[in-house]
C-alpha atoms as a PDB file:
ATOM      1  CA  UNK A   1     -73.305  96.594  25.562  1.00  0.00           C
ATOM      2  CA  UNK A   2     -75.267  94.977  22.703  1.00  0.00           C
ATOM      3  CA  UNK A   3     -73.044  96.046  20.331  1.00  0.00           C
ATOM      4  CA  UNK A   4     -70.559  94.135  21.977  1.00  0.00           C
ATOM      5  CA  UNK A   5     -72.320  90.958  23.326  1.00  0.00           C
ATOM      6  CA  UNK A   6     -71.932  89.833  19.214  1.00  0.00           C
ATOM      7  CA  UNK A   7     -68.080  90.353  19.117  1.00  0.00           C
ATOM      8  CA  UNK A   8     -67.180  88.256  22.800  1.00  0.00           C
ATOM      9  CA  UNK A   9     -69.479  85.342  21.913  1.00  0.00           C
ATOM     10  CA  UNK A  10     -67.224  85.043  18.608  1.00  0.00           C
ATOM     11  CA  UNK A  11     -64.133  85.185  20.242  1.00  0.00           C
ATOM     12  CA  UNK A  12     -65.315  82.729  22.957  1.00  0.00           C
ATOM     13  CA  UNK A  13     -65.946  80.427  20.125  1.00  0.00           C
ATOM     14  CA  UNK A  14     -63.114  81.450  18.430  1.00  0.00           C
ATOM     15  CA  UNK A  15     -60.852  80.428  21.471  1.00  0.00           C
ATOM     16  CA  UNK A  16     -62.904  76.842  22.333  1.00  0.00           C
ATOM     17  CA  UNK A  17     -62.009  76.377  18.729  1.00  0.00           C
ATOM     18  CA  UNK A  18     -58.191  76.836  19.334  1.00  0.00           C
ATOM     19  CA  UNK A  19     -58.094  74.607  22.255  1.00  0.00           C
ATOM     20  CA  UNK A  20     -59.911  71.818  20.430  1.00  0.00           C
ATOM     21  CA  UNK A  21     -57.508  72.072  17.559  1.00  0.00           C
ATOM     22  CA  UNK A  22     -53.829  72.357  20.071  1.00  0.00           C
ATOM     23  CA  UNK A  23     -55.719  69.095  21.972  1.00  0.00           C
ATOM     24  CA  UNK A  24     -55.903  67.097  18.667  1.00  0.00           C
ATOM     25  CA  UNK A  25     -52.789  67.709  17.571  1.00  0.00           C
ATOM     26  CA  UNK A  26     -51.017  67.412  21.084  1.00  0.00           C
ATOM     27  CA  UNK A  27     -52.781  63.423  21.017  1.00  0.00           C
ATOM     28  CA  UNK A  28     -51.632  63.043  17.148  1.00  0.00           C
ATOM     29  CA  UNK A  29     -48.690  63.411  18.020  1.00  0.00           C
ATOM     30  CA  UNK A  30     -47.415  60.071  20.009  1.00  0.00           C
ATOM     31  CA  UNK A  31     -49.557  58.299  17.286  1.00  0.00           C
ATOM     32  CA  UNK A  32     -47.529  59.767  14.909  1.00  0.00           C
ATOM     33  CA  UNK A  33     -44.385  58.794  16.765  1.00  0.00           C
ATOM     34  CA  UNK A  34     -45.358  55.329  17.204  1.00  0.00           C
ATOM     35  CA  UNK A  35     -46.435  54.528  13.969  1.00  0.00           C
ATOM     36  CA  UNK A  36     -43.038  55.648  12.245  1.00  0.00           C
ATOM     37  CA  UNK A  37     -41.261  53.670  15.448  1.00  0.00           C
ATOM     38  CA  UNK A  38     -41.769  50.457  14.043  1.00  0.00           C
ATOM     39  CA  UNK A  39     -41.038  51.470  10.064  1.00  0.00           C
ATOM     40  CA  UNK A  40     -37.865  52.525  11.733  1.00  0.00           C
ATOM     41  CA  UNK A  41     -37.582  49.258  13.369  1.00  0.00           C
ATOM     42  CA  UNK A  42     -38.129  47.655  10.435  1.00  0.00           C
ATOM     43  CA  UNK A  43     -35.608  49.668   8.415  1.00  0.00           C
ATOM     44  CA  UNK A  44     -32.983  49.202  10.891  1.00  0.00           C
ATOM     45  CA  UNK A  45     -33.901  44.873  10.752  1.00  0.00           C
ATOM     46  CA  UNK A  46     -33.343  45.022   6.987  1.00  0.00           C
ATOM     47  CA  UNK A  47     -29.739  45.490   7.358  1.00  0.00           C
ATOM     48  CA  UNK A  48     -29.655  42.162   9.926  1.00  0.00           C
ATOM     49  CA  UNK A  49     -31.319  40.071   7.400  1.00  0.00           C
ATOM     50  CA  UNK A  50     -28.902  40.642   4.485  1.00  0.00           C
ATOM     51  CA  UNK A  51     -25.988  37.940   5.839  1.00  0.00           C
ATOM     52  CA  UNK A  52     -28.749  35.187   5.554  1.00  0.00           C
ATOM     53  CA  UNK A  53     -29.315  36.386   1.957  1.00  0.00           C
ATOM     54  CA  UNK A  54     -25.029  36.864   1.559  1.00  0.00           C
ATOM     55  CA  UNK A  55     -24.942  33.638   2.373  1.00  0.00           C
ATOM     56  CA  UNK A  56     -26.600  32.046  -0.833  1.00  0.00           C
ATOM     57  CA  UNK A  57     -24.498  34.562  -2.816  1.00  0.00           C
ATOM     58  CA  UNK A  58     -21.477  33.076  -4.736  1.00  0.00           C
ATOM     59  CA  UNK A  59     -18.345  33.530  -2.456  1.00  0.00           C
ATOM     60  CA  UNK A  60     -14.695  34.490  -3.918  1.00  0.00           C
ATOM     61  CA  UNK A  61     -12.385  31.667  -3.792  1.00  0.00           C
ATOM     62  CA  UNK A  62      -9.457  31.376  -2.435  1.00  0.00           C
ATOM     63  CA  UNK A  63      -6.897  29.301  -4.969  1.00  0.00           C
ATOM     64  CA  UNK A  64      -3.373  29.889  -3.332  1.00  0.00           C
ATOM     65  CA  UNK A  65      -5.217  27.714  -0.600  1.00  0.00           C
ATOM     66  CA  UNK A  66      -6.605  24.850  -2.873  1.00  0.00           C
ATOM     67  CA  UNK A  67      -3.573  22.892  -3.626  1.00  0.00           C
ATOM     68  CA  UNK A  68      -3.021  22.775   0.483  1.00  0.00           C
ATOM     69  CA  UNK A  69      -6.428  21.478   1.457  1.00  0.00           C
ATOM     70  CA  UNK A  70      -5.651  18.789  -1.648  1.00  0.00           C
ATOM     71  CA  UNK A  71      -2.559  17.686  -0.287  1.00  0.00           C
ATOM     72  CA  UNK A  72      -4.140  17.291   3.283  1.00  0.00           C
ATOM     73  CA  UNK A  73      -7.274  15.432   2.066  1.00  0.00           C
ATOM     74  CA  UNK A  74      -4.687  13.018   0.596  1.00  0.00           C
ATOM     75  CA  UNK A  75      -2.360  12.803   3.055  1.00  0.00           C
ATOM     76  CA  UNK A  76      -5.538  12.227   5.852  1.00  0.00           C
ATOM     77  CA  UNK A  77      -5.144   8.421   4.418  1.00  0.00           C
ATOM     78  CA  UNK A  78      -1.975   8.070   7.031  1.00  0.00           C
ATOM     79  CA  UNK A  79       1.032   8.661   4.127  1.00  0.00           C
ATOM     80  CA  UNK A  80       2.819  11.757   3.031  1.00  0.00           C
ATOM     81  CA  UNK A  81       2.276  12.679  -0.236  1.00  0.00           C
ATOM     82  CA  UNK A  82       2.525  11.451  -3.764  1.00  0.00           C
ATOM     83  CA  UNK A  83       6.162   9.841  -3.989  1.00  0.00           C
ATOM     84  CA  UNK A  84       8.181   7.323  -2.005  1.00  0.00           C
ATOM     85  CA  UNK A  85      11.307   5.496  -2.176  1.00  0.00           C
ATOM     86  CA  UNK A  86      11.738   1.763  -0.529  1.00  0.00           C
ATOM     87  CA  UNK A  87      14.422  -0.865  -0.440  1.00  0.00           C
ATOM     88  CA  UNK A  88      14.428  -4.634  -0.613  1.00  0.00           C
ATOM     89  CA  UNK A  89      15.450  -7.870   0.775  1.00  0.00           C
ATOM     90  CA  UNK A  90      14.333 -11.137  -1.358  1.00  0.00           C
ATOM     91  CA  UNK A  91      14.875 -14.455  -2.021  1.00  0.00           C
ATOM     92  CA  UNK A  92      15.195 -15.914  -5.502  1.00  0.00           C
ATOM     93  CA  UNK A  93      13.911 -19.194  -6.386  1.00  0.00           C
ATOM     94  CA  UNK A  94      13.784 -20.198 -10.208  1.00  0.00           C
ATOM     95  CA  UNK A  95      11.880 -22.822 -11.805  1.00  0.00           C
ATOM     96  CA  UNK A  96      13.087 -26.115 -14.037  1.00  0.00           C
ATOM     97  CA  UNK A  97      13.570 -25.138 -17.856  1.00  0.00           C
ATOM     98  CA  UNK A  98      13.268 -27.915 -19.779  1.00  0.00           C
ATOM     99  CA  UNK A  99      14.456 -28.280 -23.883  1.00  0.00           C
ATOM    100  CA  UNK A 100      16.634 -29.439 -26.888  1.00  0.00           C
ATOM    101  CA  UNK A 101      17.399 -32.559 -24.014  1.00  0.00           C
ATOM    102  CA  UNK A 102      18.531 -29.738 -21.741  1.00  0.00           C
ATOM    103  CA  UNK A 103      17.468 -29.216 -17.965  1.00  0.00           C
ATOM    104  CA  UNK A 104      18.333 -25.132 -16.860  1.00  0.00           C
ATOM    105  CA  UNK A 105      17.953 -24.565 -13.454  1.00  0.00           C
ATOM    106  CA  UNK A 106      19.026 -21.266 -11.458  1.00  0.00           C
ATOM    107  CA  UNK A 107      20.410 -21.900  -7.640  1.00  0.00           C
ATOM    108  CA  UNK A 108      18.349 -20.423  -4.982  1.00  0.00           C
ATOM    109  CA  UNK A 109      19.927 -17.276  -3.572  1.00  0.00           C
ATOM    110  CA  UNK A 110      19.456 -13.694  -1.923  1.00  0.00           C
ATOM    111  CA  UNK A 111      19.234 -10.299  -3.238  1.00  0.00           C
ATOM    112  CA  UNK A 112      17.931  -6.886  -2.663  1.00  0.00           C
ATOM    113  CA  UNK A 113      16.283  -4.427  -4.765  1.00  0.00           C
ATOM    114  CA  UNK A 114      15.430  -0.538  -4.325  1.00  0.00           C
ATOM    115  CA  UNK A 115      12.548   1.535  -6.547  1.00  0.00           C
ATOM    116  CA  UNK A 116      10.837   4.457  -6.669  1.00  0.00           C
ATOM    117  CA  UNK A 117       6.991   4.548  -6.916  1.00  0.00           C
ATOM    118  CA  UNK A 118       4.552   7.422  -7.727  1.00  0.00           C
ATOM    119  CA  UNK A 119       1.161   7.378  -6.317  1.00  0.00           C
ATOM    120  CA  UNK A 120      -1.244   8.577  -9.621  1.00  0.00           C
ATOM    121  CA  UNK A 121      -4.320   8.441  -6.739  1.00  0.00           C
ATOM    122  CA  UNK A 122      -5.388   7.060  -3.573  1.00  0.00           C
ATOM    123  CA  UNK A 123      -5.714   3.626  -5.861  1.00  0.00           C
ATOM    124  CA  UNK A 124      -3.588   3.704  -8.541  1.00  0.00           C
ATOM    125  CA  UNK A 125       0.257   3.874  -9.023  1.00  0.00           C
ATOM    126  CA  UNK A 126       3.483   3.858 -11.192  1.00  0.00           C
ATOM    127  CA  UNK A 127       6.575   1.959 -10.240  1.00  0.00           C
ATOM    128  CA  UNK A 128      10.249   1.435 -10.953  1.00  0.00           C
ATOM    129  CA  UNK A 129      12.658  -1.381 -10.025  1.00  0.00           C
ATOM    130  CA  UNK A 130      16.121  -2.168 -10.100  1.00  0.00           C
ATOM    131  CA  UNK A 131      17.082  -5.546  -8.305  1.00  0.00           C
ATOM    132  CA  UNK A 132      20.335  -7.170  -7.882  1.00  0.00           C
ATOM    133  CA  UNK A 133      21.617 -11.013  -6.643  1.00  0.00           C
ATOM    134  CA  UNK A 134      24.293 -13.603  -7.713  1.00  0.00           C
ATOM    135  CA  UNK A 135      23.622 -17.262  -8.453  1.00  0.00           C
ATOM    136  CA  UNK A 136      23.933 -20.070 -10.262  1.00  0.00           C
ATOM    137  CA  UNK A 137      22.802 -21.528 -13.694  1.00  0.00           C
ATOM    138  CA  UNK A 138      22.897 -25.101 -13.947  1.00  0.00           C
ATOM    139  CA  UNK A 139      22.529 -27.060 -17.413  1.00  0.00           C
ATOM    140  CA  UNK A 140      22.124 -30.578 -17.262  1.00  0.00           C
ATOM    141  CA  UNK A 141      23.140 -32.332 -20.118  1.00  0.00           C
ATOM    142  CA  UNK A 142      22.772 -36.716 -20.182  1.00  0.00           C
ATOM    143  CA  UNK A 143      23.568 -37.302 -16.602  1.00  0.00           C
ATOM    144  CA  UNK A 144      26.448 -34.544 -16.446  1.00  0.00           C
ATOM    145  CA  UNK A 145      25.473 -30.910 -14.854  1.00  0.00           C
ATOM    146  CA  UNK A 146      27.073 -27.814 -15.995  1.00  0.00           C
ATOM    147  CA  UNK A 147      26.833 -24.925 -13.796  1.00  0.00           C
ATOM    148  CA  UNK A 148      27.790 -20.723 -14.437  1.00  0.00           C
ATOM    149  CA  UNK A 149      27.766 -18.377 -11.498  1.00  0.00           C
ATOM    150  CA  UNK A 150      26.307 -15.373 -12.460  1.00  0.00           C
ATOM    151  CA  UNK A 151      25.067 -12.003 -11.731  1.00  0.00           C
ATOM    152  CA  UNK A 152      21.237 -11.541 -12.058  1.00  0.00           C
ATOM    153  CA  UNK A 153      20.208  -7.897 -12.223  1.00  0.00           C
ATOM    154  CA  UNK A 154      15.951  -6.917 -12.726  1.00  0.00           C
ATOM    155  CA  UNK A 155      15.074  -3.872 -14.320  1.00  0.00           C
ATOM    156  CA  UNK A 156      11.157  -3.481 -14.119  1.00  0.00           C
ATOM    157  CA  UNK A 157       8.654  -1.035 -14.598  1.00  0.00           C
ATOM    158  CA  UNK A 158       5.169  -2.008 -13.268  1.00  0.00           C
ATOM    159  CA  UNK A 159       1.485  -0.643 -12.706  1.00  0.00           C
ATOM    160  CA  UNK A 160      -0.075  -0.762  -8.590  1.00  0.00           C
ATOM    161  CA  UNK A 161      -3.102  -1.052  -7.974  1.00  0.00           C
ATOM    162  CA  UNK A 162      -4.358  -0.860  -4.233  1.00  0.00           C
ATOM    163  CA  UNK A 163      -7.505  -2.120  -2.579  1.00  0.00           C
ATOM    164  CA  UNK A 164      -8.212  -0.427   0.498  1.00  0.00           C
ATOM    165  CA  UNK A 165      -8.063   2.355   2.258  1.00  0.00           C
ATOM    166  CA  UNK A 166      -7.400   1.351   5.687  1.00  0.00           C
ATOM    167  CA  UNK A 167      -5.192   3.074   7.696  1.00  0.00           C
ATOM    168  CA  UNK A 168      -3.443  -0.471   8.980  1.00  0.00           C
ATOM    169  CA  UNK A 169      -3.268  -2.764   6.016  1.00  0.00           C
ATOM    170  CA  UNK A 170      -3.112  -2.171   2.480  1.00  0.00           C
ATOM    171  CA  UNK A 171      -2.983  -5.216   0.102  1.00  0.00           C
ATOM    172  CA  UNK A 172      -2.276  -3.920  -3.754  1.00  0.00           C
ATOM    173  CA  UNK A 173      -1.479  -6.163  -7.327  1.00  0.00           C
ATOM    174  CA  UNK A 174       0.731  -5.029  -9.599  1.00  0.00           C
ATOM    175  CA  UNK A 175       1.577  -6.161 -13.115  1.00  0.00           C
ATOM    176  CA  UNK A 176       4.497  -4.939 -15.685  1.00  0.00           C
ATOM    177  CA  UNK A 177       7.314  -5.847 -17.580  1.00  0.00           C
ATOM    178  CA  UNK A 178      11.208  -5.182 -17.860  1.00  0.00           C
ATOM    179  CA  UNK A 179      14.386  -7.257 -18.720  1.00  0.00           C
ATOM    180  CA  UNK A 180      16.731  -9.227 -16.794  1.00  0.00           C
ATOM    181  CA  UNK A 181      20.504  -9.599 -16.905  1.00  0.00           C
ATOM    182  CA  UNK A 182      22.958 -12.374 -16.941  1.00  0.00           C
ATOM    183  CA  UNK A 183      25.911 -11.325 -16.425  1.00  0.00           C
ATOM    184  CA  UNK A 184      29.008 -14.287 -15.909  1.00  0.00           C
ATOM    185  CA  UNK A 185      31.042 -14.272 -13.093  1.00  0.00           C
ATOM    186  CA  UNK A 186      34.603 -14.374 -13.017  1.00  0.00           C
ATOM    187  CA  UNK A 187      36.237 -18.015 -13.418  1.00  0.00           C
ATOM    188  CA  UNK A 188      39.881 -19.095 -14.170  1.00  0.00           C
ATOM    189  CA  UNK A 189      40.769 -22.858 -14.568  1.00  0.00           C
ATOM    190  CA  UNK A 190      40.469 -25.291 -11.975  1.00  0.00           C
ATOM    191  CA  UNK A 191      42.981 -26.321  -9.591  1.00  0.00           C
ATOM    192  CA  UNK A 192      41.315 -29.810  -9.261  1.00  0.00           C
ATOM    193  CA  UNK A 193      39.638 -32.153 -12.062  1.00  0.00           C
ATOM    194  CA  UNK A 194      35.829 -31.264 -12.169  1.00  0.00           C
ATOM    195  CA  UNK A 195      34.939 -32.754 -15.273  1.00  0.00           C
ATOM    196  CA  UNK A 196      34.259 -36.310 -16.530  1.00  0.00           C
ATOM    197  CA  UNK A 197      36.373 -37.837 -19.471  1.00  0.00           C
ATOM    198  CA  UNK A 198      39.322 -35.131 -19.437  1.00  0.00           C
ATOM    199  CA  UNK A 199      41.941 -34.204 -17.172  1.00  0.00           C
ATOM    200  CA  UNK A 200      42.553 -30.954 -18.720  1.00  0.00           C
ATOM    201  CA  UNK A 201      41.699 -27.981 -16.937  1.00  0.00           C
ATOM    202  CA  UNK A 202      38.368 -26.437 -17.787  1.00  0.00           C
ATOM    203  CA  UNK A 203      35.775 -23.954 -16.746  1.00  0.00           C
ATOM    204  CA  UNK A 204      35.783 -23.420 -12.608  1.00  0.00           C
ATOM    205  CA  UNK A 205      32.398 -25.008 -12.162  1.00  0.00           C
ATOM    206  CA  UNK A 206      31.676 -26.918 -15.166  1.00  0.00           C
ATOM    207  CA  UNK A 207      31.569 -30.720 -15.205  1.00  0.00           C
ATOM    208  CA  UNK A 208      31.732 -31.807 -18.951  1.00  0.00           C
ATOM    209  CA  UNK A 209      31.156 -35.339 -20.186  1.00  0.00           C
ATOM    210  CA  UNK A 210      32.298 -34.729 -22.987  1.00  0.00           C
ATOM    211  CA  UNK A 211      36.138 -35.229 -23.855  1.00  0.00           C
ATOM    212  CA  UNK A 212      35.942 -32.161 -26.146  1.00  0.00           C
ATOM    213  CA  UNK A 213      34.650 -29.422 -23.570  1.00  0.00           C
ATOM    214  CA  UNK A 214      35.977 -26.541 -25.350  1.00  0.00           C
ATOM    215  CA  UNK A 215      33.535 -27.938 -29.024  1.00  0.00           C
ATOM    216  CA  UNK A 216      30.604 -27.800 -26.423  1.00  0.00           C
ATOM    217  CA  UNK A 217      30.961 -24.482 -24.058  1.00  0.00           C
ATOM    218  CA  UNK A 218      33.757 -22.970 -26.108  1.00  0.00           C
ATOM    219  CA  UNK A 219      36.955 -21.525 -25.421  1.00  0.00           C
ATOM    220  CA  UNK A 220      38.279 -21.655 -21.725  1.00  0.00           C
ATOM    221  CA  UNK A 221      36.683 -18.469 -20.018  1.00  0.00           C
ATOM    222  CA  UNK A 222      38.650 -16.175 -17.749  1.00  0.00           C
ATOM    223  CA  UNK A 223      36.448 -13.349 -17.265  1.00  0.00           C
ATOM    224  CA  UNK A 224      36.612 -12.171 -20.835  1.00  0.00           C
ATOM    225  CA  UNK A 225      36.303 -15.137 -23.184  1.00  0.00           C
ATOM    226  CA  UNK A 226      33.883 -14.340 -26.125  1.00  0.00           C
ATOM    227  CA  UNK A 227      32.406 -17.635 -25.980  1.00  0.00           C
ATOM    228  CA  UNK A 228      30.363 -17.312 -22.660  1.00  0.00           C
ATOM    229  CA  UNK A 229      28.641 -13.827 -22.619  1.00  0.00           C
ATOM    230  CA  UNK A 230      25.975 -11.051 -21.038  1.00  0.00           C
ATOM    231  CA  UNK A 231      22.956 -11.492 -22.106  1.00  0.00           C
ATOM    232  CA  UNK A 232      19.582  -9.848 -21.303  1.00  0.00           C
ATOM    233  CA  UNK A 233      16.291 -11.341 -21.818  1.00  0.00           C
ATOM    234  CA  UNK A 234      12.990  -9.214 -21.801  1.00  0.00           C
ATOM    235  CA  UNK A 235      10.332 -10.446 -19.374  1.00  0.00           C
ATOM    236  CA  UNK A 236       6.979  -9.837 -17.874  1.00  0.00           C
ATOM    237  CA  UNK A 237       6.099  -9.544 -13.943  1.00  0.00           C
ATOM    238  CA  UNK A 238       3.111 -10.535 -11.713  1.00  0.00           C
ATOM    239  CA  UNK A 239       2.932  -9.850  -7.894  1.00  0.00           C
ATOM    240  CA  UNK A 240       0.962  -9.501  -4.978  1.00  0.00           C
ATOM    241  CA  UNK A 241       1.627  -7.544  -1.460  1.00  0.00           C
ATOM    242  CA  UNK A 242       1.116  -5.281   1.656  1.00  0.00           C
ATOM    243  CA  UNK A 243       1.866  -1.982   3.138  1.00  0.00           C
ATOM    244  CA  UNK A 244       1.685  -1.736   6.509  1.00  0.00           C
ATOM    245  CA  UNK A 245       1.888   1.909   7.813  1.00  0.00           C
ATOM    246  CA  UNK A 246       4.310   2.477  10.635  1.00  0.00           C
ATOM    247  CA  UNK A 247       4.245   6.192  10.833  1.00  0.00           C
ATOM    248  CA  UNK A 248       3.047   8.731   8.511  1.00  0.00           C
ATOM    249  CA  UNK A 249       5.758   8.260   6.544  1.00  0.00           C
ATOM    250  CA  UNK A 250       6.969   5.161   6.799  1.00  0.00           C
ATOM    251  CA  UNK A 251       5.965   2.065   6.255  1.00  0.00           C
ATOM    252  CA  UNK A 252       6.549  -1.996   5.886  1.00  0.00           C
ATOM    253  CA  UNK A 253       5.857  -3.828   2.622  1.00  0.00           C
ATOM    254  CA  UNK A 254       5.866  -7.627   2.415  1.00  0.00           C
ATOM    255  CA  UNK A 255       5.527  -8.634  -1.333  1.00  0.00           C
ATOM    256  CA  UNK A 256       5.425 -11.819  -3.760  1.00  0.00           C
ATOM    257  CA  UNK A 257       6.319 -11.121  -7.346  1.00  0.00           C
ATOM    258  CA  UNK A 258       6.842 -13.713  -9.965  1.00  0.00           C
ATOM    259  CA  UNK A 259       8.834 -13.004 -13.229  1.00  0.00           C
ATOM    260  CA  UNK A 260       8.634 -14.888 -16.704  1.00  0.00           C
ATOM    261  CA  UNK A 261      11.430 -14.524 -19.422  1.00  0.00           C
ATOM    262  CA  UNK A 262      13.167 -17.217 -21.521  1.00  0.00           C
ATOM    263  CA  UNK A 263      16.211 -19.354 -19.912  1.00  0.00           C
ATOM    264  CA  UNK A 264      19.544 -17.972 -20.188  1.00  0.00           C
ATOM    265  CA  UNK A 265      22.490 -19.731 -22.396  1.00  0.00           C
ATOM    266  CA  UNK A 266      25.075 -16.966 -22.116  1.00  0.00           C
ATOM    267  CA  UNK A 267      25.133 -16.936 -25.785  1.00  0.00           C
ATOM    268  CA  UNK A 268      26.289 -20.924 -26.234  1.00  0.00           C
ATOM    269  CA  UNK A 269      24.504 -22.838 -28.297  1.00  0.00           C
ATOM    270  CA  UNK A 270      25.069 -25.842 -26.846  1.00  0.00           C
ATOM    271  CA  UNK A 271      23.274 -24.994 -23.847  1.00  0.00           C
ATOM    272  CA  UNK A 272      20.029 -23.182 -25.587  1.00  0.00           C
ATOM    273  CA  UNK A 273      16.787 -24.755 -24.391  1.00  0.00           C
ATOM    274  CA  UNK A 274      14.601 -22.475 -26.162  1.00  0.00           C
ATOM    275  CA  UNK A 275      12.254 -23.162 -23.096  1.00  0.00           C
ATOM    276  CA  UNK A 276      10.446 -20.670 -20.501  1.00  0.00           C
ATOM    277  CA  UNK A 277      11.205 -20.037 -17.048  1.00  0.00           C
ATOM    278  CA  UNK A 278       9.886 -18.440 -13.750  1.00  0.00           C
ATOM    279  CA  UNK A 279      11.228 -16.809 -11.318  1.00  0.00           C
ATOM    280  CA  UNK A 280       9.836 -16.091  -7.892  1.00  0.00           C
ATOM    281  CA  UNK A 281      10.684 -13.400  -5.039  1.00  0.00           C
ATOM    282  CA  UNK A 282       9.244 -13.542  -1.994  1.00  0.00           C
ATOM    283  CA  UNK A 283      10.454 -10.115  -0.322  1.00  0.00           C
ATOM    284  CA  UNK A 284      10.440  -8.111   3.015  1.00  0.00           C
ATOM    285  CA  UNK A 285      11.393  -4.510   2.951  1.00  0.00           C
ATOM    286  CA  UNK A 286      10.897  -0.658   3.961  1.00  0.00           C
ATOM    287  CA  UNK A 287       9.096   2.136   2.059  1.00  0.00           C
ATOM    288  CA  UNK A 288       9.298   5.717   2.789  1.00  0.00           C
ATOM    289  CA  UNK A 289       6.584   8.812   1.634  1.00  0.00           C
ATOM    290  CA  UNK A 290       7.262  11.793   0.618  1.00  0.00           C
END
């Protein structure tokens, strides 16, 4: 029995030794799990975090959809786009011309006019302008007035500027230059005397005092005489207005435009003034975007 007291006291210690060791372990073990719990919690945040760090990185562009968004930013000022087309009513009222002892004066009249503008910006633009009316050209000569019906025609190119942005009034200048057109109407001799010291038939319209009309205004004209002819003068253009939107699209324009250029003499000497004259043209018409 004493040779075996030695051997069971080291295996009692032996076996308080094992069950020490198994109760470590067994309380090292949820430490273990919680401590690599929240480094898995961590590593499973990372992923969250990386949209608020995509968001500071450069993001492809889509260019098929550029030119839209431009077009709409534009068009959010209350018009189509860049383009429009608009027509005309106006009245024409010339100035006195006064030289060489001549008076020219044109007859107040009607006409209308159509154009294209192209919008460059919200402020700037380009526009062109063909305008058309009949009237008269009256010379006065002593105390006896000669007078040629005529067709006026306005070709103009001019630049628009616009002030505001507003979605309900728009006032805009413009400034350019062009030519105008005299064209003579069509006259055949009169049935009646109009003329003063002759009773020979003359030009429909013309009262001469001279007993030699045809040495001042030149052969009797019919429509095609050589003597009285086209002519085109170049001018220069000033004029103010205002758009008023109606729709998206369309819109009303109320304008003033004056026009300089020197006075007509169909190509007679006799009735060259070698003076300057104006022009003005109050107008009223409609405009449509595009």
């Amino acid at each position: 029995m004493k040779r075996l007291l030695p051997a069971f006291l080291l295996m009692t210690v032996m076996s308080v030794s094992a069950v020490s060791v198994s109760a470590q372990d067994a309380t090292m073990a949820p430490k273990s799990d919680e401590t690599q719990t929240p480094t898995m919690t961590q590593q499973g945040d990372a992923p969250m975090a990386q949209p608020a760090n995509a968001a500071s990185m450069p993001q492809p562009t889509n260019t098929a959809a550029m030119p839209a968004s431009t077009h709409k930013a534009y068009s959010s000022e209350g018009y189509g786009g860049r383009a429009e087309v608009f027509v005309d009513g106006f009245g024409l009222f010339g100035n006195q011309a006064n030289g060489n002892a001549i008076t020219q004066q044109q007859t107040d009249t009607g006409g209308v006019a159509v154009g294209y503008r192209f919008h460059l910006n919200s402020s700037s633009a380009l526009e062109g302008r063909y305008g058309f009316s009949r009237n008269s050209d009256k010379y006065t000569i002593g105390g006896t007035v000669s007078s040629i019906p005529s067709y006026f025609s306005e070709i103009s190119g001019s630049y628009v500027y616009t002030f505001s942005r507003s979605q309900h009034l728009r006032p805009f200048l413009e400034g350019g230059g062009g030519a105008v057109i005299f064209i003579p109407g069509n006259y055949n001799t009169p049935t009646t005397a109009t003329t003063v010291g002759t009773s020979s038939g003359i030009l429909a319209g013309y009262a001469l005092a001279s007993p030699q009309p045809q040495a001042l205004v030149g052969p009797i004209y019919t429509g095609s005489s050589a003597g009285v002819g086209t002519q085109a003068r170049g001018m220069f253009l000033y004029g103010a207005g205002l758009d008023i939107p109606a729709s998206s699209h369309f819109y009303f324009r109320t304008e003033f435009r004056g026009l300089g250029y020197e006075a007509p003499d169909f190509k007679l000497n006799a009735l060259h003034t070698n003076a300057f004259s104006f022009t003005y043209e109050p107008s009223f018409g409609v405009a449509y975007r595009f």
